[in-house]
Protein backbone atom coordinates (compact mmCIF):
# COMPACT_ATOMS: atom_id res chain seq x y z
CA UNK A 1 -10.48 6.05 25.57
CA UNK A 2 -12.65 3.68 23.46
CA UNK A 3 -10.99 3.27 20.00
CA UNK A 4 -7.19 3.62 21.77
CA UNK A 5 -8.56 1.05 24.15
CA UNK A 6 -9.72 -0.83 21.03
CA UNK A 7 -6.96 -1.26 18.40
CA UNK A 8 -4.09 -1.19 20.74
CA UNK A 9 -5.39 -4.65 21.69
CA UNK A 10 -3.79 -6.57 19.62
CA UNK A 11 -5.97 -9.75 21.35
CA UNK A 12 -9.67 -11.01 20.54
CA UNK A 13 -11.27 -7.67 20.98
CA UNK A 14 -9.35 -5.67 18.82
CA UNK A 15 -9.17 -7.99 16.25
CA UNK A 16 -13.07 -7.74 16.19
CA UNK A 17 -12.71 -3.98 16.38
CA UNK A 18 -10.42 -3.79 13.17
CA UNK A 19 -12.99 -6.67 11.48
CA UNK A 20 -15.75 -4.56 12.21
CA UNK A 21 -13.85 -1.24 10.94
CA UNK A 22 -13.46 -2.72 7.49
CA UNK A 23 -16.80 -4.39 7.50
CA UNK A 24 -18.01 -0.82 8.23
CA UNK A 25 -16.26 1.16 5.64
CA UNK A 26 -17.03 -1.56 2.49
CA UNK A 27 -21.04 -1.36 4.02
CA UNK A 28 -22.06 1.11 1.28
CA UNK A 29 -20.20 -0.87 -1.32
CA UNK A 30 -22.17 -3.69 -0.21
CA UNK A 31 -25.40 -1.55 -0.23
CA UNK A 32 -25.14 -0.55 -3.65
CA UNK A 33 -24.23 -3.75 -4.91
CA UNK A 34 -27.84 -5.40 -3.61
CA UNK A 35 -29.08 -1.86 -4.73
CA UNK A 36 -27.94 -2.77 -8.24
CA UNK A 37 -25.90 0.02 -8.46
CA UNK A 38 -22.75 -1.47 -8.45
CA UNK A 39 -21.69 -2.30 -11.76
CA UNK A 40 -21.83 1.23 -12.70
CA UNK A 41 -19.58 2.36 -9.36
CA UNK A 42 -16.90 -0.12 -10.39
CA UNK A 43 -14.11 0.77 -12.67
CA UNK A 44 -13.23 -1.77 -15.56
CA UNK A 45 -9.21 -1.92 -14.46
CA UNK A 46 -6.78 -2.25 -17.62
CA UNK A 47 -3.66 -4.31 -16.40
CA UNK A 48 -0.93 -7.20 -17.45
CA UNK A 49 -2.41 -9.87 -19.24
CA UNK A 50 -2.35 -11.74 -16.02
CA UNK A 51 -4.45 -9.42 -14.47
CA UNK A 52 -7.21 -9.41 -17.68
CA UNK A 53 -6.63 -13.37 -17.53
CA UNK A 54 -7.71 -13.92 -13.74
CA UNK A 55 -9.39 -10.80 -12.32
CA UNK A 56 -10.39 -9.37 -16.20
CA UNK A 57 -14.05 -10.22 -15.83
CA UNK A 58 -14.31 -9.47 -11.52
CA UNK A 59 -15.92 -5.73 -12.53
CA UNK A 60 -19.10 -7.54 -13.81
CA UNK A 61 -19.91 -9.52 -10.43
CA UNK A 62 -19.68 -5.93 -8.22
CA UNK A 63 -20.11 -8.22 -4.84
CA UNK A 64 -17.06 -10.01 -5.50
CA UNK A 65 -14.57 -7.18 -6.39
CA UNK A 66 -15.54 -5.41 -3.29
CA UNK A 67 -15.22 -9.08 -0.95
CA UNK A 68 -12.26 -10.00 -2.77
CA UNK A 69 -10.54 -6.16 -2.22
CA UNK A 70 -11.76 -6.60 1.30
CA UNK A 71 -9.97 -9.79 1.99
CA UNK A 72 -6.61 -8.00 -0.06
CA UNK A 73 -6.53 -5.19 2.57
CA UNK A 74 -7.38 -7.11 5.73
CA UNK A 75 -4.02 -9.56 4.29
CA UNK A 76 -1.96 -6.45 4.09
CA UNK A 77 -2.94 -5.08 6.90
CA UNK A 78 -2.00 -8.29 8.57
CA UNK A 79 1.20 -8.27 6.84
CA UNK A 80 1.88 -5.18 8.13
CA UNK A 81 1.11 -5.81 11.59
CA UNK A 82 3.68 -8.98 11.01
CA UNK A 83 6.10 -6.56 9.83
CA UNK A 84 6.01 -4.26 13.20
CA UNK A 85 5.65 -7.07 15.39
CA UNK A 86 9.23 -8.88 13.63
CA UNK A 87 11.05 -5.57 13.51
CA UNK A 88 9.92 -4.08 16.56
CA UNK A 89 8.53 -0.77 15.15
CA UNK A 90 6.47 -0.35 17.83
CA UNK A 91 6.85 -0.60 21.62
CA UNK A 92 4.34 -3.19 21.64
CA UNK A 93 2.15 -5.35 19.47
CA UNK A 94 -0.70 -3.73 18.06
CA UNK A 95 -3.52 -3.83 15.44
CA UNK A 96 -2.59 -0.15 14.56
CA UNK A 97 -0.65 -0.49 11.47
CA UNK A 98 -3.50 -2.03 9.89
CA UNK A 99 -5.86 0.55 11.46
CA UNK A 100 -4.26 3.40 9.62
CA UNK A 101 -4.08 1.34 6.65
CA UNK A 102 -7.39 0.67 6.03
CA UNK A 103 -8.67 4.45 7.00
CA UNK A 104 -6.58 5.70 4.57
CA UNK A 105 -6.17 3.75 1.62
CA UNK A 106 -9.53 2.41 2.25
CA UNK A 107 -11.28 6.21 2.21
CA UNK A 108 -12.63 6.85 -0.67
CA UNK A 109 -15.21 4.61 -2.70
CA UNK A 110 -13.12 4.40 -5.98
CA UNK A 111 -10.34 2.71 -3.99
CA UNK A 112 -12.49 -0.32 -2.62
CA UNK A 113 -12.17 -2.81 -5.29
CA UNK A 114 -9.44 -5.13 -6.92
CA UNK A 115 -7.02 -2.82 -9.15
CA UNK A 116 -3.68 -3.68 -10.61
CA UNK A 117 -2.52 -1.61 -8.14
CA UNK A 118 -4.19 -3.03 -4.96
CA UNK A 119 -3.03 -6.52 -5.75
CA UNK A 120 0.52 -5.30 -6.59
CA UNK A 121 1.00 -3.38 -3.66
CA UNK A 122 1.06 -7.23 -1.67
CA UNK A 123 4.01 -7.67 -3.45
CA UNK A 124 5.22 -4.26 -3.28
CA UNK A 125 5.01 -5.09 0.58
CA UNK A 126 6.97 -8.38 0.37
CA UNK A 127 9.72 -6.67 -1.25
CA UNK A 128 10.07 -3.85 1.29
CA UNK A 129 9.37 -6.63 4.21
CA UNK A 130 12.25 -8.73 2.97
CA UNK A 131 14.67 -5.68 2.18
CA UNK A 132 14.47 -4.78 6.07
CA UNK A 133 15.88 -7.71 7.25
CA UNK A 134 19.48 -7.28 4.84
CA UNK A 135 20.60 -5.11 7.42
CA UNK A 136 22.54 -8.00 8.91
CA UNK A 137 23.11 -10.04 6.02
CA UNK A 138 26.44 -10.23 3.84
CA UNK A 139 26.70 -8.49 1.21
CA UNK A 140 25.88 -10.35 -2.38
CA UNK A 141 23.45 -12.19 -0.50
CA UNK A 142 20.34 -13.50 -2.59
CA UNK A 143 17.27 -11.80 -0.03
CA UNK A 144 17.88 -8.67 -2.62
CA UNK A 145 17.25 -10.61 -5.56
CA UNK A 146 14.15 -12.04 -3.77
CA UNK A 147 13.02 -9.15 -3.44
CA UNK A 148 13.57 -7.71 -6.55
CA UNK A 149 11.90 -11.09 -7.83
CA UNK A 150 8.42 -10.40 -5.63
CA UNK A 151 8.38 -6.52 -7.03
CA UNK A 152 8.47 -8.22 -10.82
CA UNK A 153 6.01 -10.85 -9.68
CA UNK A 154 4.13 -7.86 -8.35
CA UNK A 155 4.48 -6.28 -11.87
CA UNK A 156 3.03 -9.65 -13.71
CA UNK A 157 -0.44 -7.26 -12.31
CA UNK A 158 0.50 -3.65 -12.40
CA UNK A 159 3.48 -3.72 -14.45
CA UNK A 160 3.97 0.68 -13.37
CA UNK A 161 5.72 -1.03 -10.19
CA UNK A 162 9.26 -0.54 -12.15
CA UNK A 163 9.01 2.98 -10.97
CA UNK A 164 10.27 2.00 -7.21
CA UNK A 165 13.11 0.52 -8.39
CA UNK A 166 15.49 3.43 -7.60
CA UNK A 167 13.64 3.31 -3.91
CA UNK A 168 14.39 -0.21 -3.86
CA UNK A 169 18.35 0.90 -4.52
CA UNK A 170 17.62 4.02 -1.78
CA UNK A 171 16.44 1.70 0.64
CA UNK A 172 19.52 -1.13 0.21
CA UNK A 173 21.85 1.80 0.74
CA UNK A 174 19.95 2.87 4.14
CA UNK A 175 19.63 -0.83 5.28
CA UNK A 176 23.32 -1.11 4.79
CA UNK A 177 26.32 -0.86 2.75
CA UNK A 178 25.75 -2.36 -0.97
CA UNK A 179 27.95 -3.85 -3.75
CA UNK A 180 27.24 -3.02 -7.41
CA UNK A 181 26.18 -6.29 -7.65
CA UNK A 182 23.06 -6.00 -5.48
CA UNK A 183 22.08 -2.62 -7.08
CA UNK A 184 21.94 -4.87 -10.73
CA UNK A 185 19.93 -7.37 -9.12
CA UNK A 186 16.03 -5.05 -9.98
CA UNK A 187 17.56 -4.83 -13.47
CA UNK A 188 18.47 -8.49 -14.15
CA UNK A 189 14.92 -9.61 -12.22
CA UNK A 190 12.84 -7.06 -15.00
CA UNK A 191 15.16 -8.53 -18.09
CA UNK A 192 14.05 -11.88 -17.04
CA UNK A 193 10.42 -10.70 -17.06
CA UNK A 194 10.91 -9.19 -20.10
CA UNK A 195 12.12 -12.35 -21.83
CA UNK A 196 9.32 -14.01 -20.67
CA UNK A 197 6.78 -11.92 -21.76
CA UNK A 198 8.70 -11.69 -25.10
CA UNK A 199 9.19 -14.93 -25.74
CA UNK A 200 4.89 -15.06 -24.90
CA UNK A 201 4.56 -13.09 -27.28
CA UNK A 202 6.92 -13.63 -30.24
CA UNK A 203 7.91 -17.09 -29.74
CA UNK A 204 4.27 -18.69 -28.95
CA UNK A 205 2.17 -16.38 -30.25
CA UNK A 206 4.04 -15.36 -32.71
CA UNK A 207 3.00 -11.68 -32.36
CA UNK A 208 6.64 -9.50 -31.17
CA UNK A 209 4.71 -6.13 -31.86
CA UNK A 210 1.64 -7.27 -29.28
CA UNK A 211 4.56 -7.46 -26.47
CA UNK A 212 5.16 -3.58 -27.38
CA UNK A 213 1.71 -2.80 -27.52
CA UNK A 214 1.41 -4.45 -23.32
CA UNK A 215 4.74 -2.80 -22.31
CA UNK A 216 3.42 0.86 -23.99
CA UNK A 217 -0.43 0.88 -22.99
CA UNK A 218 0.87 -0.39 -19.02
CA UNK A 219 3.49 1.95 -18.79
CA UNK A 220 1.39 4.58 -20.31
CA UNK A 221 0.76 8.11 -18.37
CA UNK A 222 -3.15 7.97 -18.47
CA UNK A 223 -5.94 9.94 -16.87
CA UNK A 224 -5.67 12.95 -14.66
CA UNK A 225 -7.33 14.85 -11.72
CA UNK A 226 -10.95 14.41 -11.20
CA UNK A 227 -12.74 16.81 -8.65
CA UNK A 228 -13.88 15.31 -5.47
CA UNK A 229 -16.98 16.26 -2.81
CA UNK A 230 -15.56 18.58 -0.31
CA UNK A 231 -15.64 15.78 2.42
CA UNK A 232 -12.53 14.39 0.47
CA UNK A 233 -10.14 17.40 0.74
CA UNK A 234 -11.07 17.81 4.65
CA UNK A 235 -10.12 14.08 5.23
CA UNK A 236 -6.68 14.55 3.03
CA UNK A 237 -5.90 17.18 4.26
CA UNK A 238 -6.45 16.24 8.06
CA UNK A 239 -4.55 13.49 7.24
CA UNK A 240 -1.55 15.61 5.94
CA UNK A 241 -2.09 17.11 8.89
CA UNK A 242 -1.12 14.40 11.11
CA UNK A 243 1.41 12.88 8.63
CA UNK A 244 3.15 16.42 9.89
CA UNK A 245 2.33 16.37 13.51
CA UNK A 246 3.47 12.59 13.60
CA UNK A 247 6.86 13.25 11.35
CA UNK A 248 7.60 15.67 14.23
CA UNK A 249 7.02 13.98 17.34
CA UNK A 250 9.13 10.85 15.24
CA UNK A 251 12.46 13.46 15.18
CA UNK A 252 11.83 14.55 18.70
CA UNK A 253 12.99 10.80 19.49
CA UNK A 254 14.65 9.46 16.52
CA UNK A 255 18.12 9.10 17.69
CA UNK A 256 16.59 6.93 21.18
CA UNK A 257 15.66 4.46 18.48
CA UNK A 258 17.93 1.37 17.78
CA UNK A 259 19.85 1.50 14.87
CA UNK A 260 17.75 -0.96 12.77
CA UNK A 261 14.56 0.42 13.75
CA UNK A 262 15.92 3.92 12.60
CA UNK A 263 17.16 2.78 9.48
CA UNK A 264 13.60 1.03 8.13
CA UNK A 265 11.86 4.28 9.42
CA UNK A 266 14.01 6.17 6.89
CA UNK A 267 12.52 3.89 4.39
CA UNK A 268 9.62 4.35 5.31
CA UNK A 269 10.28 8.25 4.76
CA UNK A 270 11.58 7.58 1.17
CA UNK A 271 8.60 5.58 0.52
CA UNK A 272 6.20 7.88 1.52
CA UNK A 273 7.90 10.78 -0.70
CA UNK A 274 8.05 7.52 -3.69
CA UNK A 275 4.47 6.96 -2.90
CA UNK A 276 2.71 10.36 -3.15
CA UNK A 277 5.19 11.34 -5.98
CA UNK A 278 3.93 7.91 -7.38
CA UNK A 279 0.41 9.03 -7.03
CA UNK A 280 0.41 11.93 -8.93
CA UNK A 281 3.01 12.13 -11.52
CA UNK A 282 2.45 8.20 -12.48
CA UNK A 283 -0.74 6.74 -11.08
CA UNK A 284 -2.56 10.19 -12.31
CA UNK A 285 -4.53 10.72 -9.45
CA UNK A 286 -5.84 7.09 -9.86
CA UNK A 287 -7.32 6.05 -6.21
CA UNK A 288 -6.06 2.59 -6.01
CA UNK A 289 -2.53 4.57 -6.03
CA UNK A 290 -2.94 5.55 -2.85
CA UNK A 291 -2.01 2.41 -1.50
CA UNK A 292 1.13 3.20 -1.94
CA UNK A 293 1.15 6.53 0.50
CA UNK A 294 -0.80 4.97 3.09
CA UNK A 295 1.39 1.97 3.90
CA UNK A 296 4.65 3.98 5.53
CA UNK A 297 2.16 6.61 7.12
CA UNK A 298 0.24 3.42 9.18
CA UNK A 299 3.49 3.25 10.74
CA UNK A 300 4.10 6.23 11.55
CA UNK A 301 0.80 6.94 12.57
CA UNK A 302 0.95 3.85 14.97
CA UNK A 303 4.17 5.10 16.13
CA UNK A 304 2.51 8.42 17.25
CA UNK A 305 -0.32 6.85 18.89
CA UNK A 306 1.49 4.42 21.46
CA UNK A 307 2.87 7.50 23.15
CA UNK A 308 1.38 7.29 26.57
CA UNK A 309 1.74 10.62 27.28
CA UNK A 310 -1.70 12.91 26.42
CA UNK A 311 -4.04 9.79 25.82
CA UNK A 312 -7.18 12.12 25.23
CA UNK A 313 -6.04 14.16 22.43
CA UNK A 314 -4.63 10.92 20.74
CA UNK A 315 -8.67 9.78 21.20
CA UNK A 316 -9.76 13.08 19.78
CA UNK A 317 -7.78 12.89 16.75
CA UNK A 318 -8.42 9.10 16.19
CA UNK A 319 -12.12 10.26 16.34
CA UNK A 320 -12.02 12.82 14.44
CA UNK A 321 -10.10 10.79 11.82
CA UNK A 322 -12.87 8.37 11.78
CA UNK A 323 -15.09 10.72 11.55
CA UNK A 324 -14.35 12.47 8.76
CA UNK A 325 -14.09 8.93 6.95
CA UNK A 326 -17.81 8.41 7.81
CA UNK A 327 -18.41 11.86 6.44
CA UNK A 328 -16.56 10.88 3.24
CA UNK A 329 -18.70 7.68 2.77
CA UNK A 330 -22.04 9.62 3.49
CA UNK A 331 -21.00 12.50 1.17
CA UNK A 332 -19.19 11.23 -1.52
């Protein structure tokens, strides 16, 4: 039981292990950058004028997107081993959450380097981190407009984050019972970006049409499917696989869970469903979007793979997971 052995140690070794994981999956990122086929592999990312202002340029230097997006996932992974460590998701500490992460949202070439998305999804992360611990706060209380506040701060760099707002209003309501105020919180933190960015534009720069120009061509439904190597589909679809396998053995004991602990796991349902229906209908297939899908599966992944009971078939299908992402990076 190598790899179980490995990233359930949550100590030196397994922080090594999930180093060396990343480290392994960005190698032929790296390669083609010294290669000097890197500027051609990296996509020139459109985003909020925040974005263009600090990371507009980071698609020329390949090496640095690909460190940079590197050190982005190894901080949310952390964050999300933070997260199950705080909340107890897990029975014990673990590196798995991040783990998961990484093989999933990690997979696929296109998705290794900084995109709106990848840099939002940090903030995406602090919202949904804060929003767990309301459950024993009053009601009115200000955590939900901090929240709201890091999913607009979020949207200063991938301004298509509005769309979780109604899971941010699902999720209060499954943390706890919420007052009308709370649910106008999202709104009142988006008007106050919108000032902002209108004033920008109209008061300083004296340009009110460029603010509907940003707004439109951010919020715009752009690109579509693009046919993959048939590594890709295998992986996916292994990995739906286990998203099923894992979403039953998480009912067989759901209601042996503490209340809390239930309650954030239906979140993480609802933004799973959010997540893939965010990848397709909004994010068009774009690869960075599946950030979004593979943060709530980590968990439940992890969740599945603490079970003590049938260690060596948990090892196979870790293995076999891994596998097929090597196969992906040799094929694809």
């Amino acid at each position: 039981m190598i790899l179980l052995r490995i990233f359930k140690n949550s100590r030196l070794g397994g922080t090594m292990g999930l180093i060396l994981l990343l480290i392994g999956i960005f190698l032929g990122s790296f390669i083609r950058d010294f290669g000097g086929e890197g500027i051609s592999s990296v996509s020139a990312h459109q985003g909020m004028p925040f974005y263009q202002l600090v990371f507009g340029a980071i698609h020329k230097v390949p090496i640095l997107n690909h460190l940079i997006a590197m050190l982005l996932m190894l901080m949310i992974g952390y964050m999300l081993i933070r997260i199950g460590v705080r909340d107890q998701l897990l029975e014990r500490r673990s590196l798995m959450p991040a783990v998961f992460f990484i093989l999933v949202a990690a997979a696929l070439p296109e998705s290794r380097q900084v995109s709106p998305a990848l840099l939002g999804s940090v903030f995406y992360l602090l919202c949904f981190a804060i929003l767990f611990e309301v459950y024993d706060k009053e009601p009115d209380t200000f955590s939900v407009f901090t929240a709201a506040v890091m999913l607009v701060l979020g949207s200063l760099f991938y301004l298509k984050l509005i769309w979780f707002i109604p899971l941010m209003w699902g999720s209060l309501r499954t943390m706890r019972p919420v007052t009308w105020r709370e649910l106008f919180y999202p709104l009142v933190a988006y008007i106050l970006l919108a000032l902002f960015l209108f004033t920008w534009y109209w008061g300083i720069l004296g340009d009110g049409d460029l603010f509907r120009q940003v707004v439109a061509n951010n919020l715009a439904f752009s690109g579509g499917f693009a046919p993959y190597h048939f590594s890709v589909y295998l992986l996916y679809g292994y990995i739906l696989l286990l998203v099923l396998v894992t979403s039953v053995n998480m009912i067989s004991h759901f209601q042996s869970l503490k209340s809390l602990i239930q309650n954030i796991y239906q979140v993480m349902f609802y933004m799973f469903l959010m997540g893939a229906l965010f990848y397709v209908l909004v994010a068009r297939f774009d690869p960075s979007g599946l950030v979004f899908v593979a943060i709530p599966i980590s968990y439940v992944f992890s969740n599945y793979f603490h079970r003590k009971r049938n260690p060596w078939t948990h090892e196979l299908a870790l293995w076999i997971l891994v596998g097929l992402v090597v196969y992906v990076q040799v094929m694809a």
